[in-house]
N, C-alpha and C. Protein backbone atom coordinates (compact mmCIF):
# COMPACT_ATOMS: atom_id res chain seq x y z
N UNK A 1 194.03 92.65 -97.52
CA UNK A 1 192.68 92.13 -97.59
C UNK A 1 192.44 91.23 -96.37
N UNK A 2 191.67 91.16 -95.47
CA UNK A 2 191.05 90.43 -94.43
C UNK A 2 190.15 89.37 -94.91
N UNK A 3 190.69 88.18 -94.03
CA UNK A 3 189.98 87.12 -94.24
C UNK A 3 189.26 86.74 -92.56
N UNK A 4 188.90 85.83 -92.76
CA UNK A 4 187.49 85.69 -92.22
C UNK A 4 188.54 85.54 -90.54
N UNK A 5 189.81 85.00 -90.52
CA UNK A 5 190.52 84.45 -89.60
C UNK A 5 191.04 85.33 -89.22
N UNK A 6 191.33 86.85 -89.84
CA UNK A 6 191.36 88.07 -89.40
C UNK A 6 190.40 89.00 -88.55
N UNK A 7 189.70 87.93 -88.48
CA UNK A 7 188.23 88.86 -87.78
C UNK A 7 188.25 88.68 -86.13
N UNK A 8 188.13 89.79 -85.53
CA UNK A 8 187.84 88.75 -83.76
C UNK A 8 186.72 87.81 -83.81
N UNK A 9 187.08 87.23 -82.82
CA UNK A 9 186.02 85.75 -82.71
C UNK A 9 184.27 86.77 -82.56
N UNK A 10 183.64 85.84 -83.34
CA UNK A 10 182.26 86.59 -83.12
C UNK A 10 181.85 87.57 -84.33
N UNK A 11 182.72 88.53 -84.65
CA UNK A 11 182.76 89.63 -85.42
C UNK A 11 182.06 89.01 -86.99
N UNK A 12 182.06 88.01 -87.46
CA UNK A 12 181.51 87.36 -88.33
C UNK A 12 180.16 87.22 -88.07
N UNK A 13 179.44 86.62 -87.25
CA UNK A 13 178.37 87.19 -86.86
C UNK A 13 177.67 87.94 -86.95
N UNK A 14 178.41 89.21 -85.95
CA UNK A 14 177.94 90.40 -85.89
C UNK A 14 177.63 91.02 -87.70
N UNK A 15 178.28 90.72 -88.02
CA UNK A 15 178.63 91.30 -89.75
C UNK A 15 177.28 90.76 -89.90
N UNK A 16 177.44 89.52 -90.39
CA UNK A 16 175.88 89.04 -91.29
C UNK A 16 174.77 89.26 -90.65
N UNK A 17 174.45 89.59 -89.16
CA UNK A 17 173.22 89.97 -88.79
C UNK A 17 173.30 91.65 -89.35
N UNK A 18 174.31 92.50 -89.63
CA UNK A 18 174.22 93.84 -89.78
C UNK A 18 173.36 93.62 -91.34
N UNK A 19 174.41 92.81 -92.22
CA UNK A 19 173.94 92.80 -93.83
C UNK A 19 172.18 92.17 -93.79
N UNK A 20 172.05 91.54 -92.55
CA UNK A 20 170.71 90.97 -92.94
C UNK A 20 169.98 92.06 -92.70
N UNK A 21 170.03 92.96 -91.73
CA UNK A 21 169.19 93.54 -91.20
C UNK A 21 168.52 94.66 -92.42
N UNK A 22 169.05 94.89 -93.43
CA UNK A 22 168.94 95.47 -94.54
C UNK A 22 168.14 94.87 -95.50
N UNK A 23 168.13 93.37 -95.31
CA UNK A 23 166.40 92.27 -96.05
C UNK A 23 167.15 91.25 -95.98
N UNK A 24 166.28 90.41 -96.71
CA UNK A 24 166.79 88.81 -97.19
C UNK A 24 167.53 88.69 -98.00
N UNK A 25 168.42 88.04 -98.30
CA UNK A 25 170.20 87.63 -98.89
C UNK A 25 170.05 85.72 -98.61
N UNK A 26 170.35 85.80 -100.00
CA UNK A 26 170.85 84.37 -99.77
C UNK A 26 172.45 84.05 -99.59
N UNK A 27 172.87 83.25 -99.38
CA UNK A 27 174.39 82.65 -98.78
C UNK A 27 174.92 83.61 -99.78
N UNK A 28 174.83 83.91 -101.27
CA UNK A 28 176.27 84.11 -101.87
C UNK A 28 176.17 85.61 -102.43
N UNK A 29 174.84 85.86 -101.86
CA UNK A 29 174.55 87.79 -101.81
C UNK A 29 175.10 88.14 -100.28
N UNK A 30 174.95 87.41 -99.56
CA UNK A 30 175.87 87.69 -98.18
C UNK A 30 177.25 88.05 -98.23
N UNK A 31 177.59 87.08 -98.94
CA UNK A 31 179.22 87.32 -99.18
C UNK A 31 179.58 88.24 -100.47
N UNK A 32 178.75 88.73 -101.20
CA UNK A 32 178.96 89.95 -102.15
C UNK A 32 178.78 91.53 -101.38
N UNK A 33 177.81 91.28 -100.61
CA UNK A 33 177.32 92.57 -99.81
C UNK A 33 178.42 92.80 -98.55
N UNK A 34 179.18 91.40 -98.00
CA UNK A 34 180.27 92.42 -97.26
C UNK A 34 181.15 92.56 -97.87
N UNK A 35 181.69 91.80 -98.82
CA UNK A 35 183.08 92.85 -100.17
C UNK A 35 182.44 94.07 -99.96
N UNK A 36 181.28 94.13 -100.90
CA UNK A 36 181.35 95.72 -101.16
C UNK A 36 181.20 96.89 -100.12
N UNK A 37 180.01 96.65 -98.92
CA UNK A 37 180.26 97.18 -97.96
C UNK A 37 181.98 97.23 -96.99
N UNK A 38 182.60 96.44 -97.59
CA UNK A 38 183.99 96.47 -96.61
C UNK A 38 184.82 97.13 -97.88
N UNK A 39 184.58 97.47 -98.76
CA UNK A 39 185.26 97.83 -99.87
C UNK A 39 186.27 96.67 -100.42
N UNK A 40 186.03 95.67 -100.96
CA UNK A 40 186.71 94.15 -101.08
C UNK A 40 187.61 94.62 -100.15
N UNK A 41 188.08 94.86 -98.47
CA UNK A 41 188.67 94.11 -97.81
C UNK A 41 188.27 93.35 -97.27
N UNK A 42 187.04 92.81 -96.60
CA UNK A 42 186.82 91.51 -96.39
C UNK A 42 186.42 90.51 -97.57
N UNK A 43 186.71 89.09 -97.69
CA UNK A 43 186.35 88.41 -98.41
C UNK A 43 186.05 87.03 -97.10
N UNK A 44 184.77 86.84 -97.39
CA UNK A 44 184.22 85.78 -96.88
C UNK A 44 184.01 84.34 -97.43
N UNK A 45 184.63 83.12 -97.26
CA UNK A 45 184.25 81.56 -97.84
C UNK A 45 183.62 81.29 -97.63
N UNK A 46 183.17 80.21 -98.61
CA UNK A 46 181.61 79.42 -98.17
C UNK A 46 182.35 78.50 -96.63
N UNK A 47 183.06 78.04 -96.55
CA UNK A 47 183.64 77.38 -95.22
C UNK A 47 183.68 78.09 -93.93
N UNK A 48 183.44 79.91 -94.37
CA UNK A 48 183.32 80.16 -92.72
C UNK A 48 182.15 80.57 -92.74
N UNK A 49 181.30 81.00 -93.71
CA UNK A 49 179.91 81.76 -94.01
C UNK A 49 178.72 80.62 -93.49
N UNK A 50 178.96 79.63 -94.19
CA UNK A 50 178.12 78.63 -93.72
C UNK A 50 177.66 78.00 -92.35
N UNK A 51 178.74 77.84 -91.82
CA UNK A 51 178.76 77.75 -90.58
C UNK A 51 178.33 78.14 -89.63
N UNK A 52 178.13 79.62 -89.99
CA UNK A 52 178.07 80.81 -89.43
C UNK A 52 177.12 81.12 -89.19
N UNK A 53 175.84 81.24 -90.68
CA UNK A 53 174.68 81.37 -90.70
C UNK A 53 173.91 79.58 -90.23
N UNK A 54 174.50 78.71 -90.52
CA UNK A 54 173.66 77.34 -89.65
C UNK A 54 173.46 77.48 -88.10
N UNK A 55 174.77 78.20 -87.74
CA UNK A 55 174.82 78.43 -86.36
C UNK A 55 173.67 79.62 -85.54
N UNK A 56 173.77 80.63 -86.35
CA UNK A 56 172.94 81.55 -86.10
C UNK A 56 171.39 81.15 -86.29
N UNK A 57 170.98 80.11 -87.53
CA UNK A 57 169.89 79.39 -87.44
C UNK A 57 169.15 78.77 -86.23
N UNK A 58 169.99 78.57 -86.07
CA UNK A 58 170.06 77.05 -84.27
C UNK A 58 169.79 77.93 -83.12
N UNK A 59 170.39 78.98 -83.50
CA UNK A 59 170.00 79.94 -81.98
C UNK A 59 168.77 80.78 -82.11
N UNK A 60 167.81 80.97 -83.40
CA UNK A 60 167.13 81.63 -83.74
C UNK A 60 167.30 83.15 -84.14
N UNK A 61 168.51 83.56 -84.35
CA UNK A 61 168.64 84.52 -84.83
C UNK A 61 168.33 85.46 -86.45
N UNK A 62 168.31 83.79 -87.11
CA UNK A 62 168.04 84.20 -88.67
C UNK A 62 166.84 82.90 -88.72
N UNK A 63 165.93 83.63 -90.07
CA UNK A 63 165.48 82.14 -90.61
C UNK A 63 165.55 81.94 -92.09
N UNK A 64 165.65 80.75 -92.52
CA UNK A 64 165.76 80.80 -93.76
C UNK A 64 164.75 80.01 -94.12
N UNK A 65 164.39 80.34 -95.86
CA UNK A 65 163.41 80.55 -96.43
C UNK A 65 164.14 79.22 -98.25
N UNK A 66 163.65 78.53 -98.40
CA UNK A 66 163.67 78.18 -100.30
C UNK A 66 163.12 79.31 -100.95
N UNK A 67 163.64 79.77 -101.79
CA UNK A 67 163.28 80.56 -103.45
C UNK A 67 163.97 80.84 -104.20
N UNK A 68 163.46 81.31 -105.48
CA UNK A 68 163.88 80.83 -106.66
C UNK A 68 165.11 82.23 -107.14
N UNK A 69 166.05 82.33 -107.32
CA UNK A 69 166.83 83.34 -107.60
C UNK A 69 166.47 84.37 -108.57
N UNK A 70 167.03 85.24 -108.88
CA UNK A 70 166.72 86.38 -110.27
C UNK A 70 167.69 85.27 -110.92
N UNK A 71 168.39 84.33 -111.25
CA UNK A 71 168.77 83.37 -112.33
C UNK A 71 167.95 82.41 -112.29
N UNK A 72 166.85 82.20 -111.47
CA UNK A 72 166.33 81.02 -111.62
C UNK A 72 166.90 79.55 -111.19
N UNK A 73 167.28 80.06 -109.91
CA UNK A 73 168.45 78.72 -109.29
C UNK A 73 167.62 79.21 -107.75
N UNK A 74 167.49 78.16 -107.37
CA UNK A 74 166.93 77.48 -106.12
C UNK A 74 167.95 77.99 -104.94
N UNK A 75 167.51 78.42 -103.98
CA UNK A 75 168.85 79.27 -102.97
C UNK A 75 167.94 79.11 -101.64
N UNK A 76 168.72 79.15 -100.74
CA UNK A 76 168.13 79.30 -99.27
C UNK A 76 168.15 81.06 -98.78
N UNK A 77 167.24 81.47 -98.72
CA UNK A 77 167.01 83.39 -98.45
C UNK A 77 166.93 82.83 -97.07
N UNK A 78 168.24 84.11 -96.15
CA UNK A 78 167.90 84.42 -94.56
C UNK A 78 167.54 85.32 -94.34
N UNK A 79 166.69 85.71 -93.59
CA UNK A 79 166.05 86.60 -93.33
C UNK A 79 166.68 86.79 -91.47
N UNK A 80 166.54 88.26 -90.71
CA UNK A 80 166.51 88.83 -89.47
C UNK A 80 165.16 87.98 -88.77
N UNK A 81 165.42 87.52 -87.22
CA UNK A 81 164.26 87.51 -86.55
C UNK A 81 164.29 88.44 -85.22
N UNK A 82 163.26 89.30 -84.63
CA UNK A 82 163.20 89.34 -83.51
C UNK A 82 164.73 88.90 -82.68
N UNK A 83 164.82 87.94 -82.42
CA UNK A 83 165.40 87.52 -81.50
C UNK A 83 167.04 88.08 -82.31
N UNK A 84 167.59 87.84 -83.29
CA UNK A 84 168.41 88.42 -84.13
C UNK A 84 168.58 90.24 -84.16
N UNK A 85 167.65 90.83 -84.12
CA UNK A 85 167.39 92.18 -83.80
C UNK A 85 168.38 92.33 -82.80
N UNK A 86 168.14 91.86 -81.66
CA UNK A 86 167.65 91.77 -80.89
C UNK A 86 169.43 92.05 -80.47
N UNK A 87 169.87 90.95 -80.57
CA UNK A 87 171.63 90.45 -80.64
C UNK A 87 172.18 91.47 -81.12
N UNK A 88 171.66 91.57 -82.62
CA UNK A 88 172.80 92.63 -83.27
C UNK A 88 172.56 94.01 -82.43
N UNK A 89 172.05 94.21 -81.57
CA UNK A 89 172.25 95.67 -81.31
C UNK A 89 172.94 95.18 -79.53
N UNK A 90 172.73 94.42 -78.98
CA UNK A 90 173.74 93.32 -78.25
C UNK A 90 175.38 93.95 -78.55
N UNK A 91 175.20 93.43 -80.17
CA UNK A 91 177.01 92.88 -80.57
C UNK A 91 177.02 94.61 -80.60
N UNK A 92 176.45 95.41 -81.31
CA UNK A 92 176.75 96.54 -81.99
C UNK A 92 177.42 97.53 -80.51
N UNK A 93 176.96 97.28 -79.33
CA UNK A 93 176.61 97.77 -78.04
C UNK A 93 177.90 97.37 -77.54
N UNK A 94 178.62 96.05 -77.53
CA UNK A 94 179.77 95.50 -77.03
C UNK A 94 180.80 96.09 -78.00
N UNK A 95 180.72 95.60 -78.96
CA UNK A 95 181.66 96.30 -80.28
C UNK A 95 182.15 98.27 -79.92
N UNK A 96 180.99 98.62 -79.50
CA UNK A 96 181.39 100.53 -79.44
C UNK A 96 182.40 100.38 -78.42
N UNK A 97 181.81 99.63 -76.82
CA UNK A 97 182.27 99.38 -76.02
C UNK A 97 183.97 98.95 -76.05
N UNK A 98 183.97 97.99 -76.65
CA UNK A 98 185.40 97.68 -76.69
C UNK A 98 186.48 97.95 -77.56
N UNK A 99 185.37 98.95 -78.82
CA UNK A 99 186.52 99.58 -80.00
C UNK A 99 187.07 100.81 -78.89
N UNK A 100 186.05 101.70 -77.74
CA UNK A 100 186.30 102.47 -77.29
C UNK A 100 187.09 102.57 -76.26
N UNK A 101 187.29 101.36 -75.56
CA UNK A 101 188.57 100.85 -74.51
C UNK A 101 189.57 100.99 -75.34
N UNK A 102 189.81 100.36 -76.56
CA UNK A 102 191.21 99.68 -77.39
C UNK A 102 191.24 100.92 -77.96
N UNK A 103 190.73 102.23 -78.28
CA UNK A 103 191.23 102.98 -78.30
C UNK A 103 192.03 103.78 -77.53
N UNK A 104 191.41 104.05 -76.10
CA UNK A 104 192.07 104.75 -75.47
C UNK A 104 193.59 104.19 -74.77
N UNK A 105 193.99 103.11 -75.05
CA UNK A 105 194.79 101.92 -75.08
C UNK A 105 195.75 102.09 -75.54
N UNK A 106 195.29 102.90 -77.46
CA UNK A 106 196.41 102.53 -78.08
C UNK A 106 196.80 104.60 -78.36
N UNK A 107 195.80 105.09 -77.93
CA UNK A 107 196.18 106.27 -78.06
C UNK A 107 196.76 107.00 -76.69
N UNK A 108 196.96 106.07 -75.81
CA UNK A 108 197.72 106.33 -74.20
C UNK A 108 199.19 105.58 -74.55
N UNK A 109 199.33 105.06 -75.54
CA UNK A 109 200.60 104.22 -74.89
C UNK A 109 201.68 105.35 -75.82
């Protein structure tokens, strides 16, 4: 199972702008939607998730929103901006790029 410290630097990122880009998620539908999209091998903490998305806030990549949950509990919803678009196809672009070097890397040696 992969944890968050298993990830290359950045790759956390890249992840939650992919899950956003699919709608608004609050913090702890973020971290349900990459279990299941990773098939529970990733598991994400609120200690690296948070961070993560405050950070991405600050740069304008996400924005977040107050509303009220399907339990009726008060949550912060992030939503994709423009400028977030924008990145993830950035990261998605570097990511082909360098899965496709480290392949030919490991299938030459």
């Amino acid at each position: 199972m992969a944890r968050k410290e298993d990830l290359l630097q950045g790759t956390l990122d890249m992840l939650i702008l992919r899950v956003l880009s699919r709608g608004e998620l609050h913090g702890w539908g973020i971290t349900l939607k990459l279990e299941q999209l990773s098939k529970s091998a990733l598991q994400v903490d609120e200690g690296s998730l948070y961070p993560a998305l405050y950070r991405m806030e600050e740069k304008g990549w996400i924005e977040a929103e107050w509303k009220m949950t399907e339990n009726n509990r008060r949550a912060k919803y992030y939503t994709l901006t423009r400028a977030g678009k924008k990145q993830l196809e950035a990261e998605q672009q570097s990511w082909d790029r360098m899965t496709a070097i480290i392949a030919l890397v490991m299938d030459s040696a």
